[in-house]
C-alpha atoms as a PDB file:
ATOM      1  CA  UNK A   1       0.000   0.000   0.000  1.00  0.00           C
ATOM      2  CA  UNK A   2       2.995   2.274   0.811  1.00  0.00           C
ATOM      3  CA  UNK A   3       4.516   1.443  -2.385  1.00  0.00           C
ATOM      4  CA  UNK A   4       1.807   2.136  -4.478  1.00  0.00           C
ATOM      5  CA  UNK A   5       1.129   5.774  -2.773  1.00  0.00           C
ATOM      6  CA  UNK A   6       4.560   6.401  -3.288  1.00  0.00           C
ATOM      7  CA  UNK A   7       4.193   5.322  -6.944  1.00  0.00           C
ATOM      8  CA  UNK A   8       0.934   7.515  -7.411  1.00  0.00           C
ATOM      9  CA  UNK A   9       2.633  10.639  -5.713  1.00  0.00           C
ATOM     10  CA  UNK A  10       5.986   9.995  -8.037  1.00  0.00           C
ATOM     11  CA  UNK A  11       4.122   9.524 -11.496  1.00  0.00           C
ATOM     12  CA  UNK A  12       0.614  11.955 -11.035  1.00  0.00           C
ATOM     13  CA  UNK A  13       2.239  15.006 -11.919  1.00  0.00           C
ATOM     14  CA  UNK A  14       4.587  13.422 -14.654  1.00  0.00           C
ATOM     15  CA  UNK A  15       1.234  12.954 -16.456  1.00  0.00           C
ATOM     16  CA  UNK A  16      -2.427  13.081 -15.606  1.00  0.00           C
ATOM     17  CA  UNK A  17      -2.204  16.077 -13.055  1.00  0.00           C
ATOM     18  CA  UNK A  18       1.382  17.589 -14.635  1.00  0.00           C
ATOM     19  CA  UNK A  19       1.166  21.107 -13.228  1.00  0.00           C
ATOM     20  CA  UNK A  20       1.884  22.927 -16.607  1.00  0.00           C
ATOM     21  CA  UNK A  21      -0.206  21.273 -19.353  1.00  0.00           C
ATOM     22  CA  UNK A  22      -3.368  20.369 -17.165  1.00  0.00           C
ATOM     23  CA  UNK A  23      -3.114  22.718 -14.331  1.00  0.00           C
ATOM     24  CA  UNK A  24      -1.583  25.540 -16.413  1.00  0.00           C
ATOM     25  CA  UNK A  25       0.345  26.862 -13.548  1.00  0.00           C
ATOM     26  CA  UNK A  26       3.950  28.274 -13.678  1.00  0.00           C
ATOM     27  CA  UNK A  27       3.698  29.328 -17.572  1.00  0.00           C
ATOM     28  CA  UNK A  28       5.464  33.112 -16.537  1.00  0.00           C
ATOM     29  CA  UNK A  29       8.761  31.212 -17.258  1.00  0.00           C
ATOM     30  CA  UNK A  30       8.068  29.578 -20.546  1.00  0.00           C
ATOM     31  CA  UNK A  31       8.021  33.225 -21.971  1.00  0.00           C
ATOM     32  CA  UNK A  32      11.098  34.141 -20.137  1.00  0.00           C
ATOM     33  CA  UNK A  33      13.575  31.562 -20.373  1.00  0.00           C
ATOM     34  CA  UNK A  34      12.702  29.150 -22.972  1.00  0.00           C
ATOM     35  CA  UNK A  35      14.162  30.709 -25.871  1.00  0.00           C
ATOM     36  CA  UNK A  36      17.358  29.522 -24.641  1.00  0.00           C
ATOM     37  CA  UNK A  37      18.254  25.520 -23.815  1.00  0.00           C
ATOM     38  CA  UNK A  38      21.060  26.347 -21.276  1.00  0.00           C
ATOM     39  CA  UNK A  39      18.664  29.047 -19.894  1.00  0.00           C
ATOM     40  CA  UNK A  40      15.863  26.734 -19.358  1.00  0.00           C
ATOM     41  CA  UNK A  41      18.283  23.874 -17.925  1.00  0.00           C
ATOM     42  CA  UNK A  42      19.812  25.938 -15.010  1.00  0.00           C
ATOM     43  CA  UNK A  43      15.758  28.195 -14.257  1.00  0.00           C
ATOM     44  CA  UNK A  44      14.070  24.045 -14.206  1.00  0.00           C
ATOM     45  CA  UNK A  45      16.702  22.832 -11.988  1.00  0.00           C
ATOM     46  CA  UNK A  46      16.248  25.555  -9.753  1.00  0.00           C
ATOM     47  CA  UNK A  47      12.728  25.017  -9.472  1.00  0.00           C
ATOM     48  CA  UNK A  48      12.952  21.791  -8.827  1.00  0.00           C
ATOM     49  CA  UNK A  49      15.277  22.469  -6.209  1.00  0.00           C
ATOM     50  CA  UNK A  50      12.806  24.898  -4.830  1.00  0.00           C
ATOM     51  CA  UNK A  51       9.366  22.743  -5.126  1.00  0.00           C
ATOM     52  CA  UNK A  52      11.344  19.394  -2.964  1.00  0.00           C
ATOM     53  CA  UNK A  53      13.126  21.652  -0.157  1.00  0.00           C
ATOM     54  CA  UNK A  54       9.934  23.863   0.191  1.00  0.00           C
ATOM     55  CA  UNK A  55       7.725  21.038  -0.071  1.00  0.00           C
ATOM     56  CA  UNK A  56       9.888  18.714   2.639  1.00  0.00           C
ATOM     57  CA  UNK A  57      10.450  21.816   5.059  1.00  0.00           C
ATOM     58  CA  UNK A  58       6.380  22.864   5.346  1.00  0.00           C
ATOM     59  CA  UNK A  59       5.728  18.910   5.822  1.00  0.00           C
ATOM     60  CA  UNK A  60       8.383  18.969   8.561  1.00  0.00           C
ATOM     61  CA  UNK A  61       6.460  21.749  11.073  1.00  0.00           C
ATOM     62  CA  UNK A  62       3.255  22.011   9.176  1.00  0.00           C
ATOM     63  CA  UNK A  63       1.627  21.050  12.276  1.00  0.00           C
ATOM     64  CA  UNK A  64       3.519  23.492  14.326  1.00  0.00           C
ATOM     65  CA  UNK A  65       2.358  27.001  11.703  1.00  0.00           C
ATOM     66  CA  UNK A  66      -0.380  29.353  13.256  1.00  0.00           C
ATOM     67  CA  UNK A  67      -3.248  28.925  10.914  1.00  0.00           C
ATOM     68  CA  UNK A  68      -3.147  33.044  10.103  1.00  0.00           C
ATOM     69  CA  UNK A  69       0.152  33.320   9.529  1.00  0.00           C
ATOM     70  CA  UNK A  70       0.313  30.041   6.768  1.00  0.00           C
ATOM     71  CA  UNK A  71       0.637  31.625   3.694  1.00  0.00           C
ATOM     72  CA  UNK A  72       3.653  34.277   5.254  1.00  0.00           C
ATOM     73  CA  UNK A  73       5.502  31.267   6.747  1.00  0.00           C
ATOM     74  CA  UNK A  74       4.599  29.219   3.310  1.00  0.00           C
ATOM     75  CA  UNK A  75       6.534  32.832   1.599  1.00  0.00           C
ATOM     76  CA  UNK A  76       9.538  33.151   3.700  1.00  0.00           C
ATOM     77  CA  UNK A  77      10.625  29.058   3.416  1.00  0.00           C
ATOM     78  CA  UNK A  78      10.095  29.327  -0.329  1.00  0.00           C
ATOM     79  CA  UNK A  79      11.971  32.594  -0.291  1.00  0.00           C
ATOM     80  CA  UNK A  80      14.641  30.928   1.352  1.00  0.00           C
ATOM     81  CA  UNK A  81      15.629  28.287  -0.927  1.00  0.00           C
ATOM     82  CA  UNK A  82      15.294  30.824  -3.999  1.00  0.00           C
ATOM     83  CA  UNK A  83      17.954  33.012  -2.257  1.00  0.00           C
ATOM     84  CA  UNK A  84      20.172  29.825  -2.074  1.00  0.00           C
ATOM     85  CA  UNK A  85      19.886  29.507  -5.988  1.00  0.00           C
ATOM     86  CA  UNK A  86      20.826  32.847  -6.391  1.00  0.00           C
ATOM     87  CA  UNK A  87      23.466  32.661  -4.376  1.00  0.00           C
ATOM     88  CA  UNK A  88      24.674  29.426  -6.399  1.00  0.00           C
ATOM     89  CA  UNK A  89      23.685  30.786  -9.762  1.00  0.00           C
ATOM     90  CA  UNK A  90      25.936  34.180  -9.003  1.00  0.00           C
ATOM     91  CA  UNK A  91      28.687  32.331  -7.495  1.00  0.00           C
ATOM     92  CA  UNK A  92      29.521  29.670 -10.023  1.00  0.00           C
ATOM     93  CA  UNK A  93      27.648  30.556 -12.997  1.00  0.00           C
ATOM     94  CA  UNK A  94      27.588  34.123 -13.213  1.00  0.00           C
ATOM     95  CA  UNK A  95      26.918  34.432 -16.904  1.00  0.00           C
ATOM     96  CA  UNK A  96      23.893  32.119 -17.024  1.00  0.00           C
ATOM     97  CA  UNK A  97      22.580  34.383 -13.781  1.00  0.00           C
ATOM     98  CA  UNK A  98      22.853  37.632 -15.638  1.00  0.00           C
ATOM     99  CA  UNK A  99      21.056  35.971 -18.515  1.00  0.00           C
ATOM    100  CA  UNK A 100      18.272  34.865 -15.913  1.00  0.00           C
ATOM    101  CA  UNK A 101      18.295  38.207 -14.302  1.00  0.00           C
ATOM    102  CA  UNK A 102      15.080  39.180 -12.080  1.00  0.00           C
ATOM    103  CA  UNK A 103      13.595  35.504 -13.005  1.00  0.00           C
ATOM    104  CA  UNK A 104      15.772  33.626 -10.774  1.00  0.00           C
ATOM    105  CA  UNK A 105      13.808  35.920  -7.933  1.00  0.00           C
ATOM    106  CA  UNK A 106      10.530  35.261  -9.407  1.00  0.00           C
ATOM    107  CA  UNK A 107      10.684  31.655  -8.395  1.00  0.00           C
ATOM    108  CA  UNK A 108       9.251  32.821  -5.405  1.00  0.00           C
ATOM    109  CA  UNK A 109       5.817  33.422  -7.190  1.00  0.00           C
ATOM    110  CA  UNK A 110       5.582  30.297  -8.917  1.00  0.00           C
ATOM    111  CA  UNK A 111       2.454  29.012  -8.520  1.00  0.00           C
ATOM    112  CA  UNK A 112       3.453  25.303  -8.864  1.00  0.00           C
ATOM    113  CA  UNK A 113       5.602  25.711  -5.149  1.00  0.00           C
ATOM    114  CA  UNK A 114       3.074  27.464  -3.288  1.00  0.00           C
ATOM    115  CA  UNK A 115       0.423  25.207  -4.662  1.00  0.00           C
ATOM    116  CA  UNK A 116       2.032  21.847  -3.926  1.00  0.00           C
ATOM    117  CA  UNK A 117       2.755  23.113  -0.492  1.00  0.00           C
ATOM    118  CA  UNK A 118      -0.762  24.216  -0.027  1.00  0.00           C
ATOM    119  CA  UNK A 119      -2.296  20.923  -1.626  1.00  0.00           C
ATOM    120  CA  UNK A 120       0.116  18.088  -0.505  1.00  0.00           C
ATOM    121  CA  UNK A 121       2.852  19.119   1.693  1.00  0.00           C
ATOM    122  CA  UNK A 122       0.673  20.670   4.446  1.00  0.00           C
ATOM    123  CA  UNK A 123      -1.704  17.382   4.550  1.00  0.00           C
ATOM    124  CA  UNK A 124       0.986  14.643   4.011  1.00  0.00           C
ATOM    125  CA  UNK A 125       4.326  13.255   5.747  1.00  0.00           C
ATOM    126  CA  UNK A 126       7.988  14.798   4.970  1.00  0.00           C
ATOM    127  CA  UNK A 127       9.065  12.107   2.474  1.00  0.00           C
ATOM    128  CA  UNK A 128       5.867  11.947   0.657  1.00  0.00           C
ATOM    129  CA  UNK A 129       6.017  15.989   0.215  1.00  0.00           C
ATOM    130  CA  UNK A 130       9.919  15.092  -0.758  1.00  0.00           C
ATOM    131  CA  UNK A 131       8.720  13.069  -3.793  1.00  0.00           C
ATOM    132  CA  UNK A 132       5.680  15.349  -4.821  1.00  0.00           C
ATOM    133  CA  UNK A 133       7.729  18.276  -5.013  1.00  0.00           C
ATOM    134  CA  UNK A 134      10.276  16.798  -6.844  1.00  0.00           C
ATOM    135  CA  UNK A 135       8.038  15.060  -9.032  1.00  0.00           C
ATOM    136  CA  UNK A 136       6.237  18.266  -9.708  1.00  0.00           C
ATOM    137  CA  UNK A 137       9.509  20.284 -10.545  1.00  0.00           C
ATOM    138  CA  UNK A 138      10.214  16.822 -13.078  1.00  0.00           C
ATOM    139  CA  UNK A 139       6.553  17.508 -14.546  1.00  0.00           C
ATOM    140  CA  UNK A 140       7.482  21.533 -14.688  1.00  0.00           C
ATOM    141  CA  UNK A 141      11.205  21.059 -16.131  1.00  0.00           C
ATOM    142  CA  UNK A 142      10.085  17.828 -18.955  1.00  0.00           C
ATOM    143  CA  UNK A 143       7.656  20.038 -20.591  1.00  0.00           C
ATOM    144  CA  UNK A 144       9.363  23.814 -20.553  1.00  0.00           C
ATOM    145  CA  UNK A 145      13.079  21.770 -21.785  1.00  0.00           C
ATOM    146  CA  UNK A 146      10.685  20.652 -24.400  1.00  0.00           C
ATOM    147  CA  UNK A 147       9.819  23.761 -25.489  1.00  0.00           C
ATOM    148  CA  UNK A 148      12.987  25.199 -25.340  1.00  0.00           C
ATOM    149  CA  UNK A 149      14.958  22.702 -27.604  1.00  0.00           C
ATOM    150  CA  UNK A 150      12.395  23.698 -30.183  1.00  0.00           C
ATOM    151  CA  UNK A 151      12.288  27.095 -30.070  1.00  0.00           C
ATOM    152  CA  UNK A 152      15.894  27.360 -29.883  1.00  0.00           C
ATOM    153  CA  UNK A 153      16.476  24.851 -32.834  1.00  0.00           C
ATOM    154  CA  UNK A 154      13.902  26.853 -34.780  1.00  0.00           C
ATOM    155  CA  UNK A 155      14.500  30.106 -33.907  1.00  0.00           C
ATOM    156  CA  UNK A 156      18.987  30.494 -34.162  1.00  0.00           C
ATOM    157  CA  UNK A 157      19.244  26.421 -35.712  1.00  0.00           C
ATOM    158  CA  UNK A 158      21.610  25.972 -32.985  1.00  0.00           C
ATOM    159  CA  UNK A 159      21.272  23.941 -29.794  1.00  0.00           C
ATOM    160  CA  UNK A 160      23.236  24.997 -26.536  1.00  0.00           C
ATOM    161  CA  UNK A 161      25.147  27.285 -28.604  1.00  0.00           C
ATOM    162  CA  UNK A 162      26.468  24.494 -31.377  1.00  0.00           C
ATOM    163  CA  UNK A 163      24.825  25.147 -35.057  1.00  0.00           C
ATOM    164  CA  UNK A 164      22.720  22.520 -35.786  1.00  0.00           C
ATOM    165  CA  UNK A 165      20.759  23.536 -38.841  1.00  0.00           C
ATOM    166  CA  UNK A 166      23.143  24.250 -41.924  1.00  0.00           C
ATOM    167  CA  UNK A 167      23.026  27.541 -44.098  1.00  0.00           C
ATOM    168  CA  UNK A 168      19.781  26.185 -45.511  1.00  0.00           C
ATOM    169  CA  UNK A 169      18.201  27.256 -42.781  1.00  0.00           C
ATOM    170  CA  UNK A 170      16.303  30.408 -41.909  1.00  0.00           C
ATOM    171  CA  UNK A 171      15.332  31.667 -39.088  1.00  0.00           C
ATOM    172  CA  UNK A 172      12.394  31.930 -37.306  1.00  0.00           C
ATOM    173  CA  UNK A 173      12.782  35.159 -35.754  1.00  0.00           C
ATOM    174  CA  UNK A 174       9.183  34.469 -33.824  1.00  0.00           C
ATOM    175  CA  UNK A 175      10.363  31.720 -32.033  1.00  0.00           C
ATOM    176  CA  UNK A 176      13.064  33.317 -30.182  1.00  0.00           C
ATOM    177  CA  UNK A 177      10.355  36.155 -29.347  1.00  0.00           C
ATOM    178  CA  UNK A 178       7.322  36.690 -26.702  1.00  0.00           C
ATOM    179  CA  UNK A 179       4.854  34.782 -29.079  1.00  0.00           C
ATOM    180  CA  UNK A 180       6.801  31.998 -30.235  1.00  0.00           C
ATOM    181  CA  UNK A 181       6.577  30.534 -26.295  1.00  0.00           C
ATOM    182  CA  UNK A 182       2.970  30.835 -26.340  1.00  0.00           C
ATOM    183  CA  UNK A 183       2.320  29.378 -29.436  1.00  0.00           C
ATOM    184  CA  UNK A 184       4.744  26.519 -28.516  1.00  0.00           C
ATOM    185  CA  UNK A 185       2.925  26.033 -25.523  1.00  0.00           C
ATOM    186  CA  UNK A 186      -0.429  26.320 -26.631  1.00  0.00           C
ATOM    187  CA  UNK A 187       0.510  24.004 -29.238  1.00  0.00           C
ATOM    188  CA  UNK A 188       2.325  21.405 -26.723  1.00  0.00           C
ATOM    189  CA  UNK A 189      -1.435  21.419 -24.390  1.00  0.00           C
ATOM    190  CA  UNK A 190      -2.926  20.626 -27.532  1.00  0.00           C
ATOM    191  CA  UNK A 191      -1.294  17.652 -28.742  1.00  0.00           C
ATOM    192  CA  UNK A 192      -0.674  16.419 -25.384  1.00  0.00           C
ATOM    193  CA  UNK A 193      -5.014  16.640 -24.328  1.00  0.00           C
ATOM    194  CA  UNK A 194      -6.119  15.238 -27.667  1.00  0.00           C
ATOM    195  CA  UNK A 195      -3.312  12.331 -28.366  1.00  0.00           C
ATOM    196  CA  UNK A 196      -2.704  11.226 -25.033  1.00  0.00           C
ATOM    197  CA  UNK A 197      -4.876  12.484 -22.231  1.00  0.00           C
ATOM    198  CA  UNK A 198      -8.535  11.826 -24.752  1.00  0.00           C
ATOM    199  CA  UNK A 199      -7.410   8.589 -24.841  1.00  0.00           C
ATOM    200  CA  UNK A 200      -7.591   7.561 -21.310  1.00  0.00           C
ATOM    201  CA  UNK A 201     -10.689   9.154 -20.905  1.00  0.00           C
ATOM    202  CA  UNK A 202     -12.219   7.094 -24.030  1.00  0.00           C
ATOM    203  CA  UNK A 203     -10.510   4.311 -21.944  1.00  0.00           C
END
């Protein structure tokens, strides 16, 4: 019985209940990072990173947080582990953090963290929150490195920086812009509810 809650809590938000294409939540960053592989790499692990500490630490004295003051207490952890990947980020990968700029910061307001905190981690054990919240950070970082190899393949023809797409190529000066990561989204929630997600509910 363990095993298979542990299961459920692991693979939910890898699919059925994956916080970006069925709960739309944390799509701020797919228009500001995702025109760039690398970026995207470094802003999903950090999120990650985020979404298990956060998660773990709420679990840990959830029972001990003055009903009035949650959501300030839920703030301040979240806030906490943010300023660690900043600190990281500035320390050892300075370029990639002035590249990020204020979005590192912005992690704060991701509404994937404060939502798994508010919808798991405050109603389930430590290790259970541990898994959801990295599970959800998986389900976040699958979908927006996703986008990002395509819009950077499409929009420079290079990936991580190396030319991929020879002199053929033109191009696409949209996907590298604003719109591109909405229409790549837009068009990733699409294919994803009709091929896989209308099938199980046929099944």
């Amino acid at each position: 019985m363990a095993n298979s809650k542990l299961k459920k809590t692991f693979l939910t938000p890898l699919g059925k209940d994956n916080p970006v294409f069925v709960q739309v939540l944390g799509i701020c960053s797919t228009l500001a990072v995702t025109n760039k592989l690398e970026n995207t790499v470094v802003m999903t692990l950090g999120v990650m990173f985020t979404t298990m500490l956060s998660s773990f630490t709420l679990s840990l004295i959830r029972k001990h947080i003055p009903a009035r003051i949650r959501m300030m207490v839920e703030t301040m952890i979240i806030a906490t582990f943010v300023i660690i990947v900043d600190i990281v980020l500035k320390a050892y990968l300075p370029d990639i953090w002035k590249q990020l700029g204020p979005y590192v910061g912005l992690i704060i307001t991701n509404c994937i963290i404060m939502g798994r905190a508010e919808a798991f981690a405050l109603n389930n054990k430590p290790g259970l929150s541990l898994i959801d919240g990295l599970a959800s950070g998986m389900g976040y970082a699958y979908v927006l490195l996703i986008i990002a190899f395509i819009r950077e393949l499409l929009g420079t023809g290079s990936i991580w920086g190396i030319q991929v797409l020879g002199d053929w190529w033109t191009n696409w000066t949209i996907m590298i812009m604003p719109p591109g990561a909405f229409f790549m989204l837009a068009i990733f929630i699409w294919v994803v509810r009709e091929s896989f997600m209308k099938e199980k509910k046929e099944d």
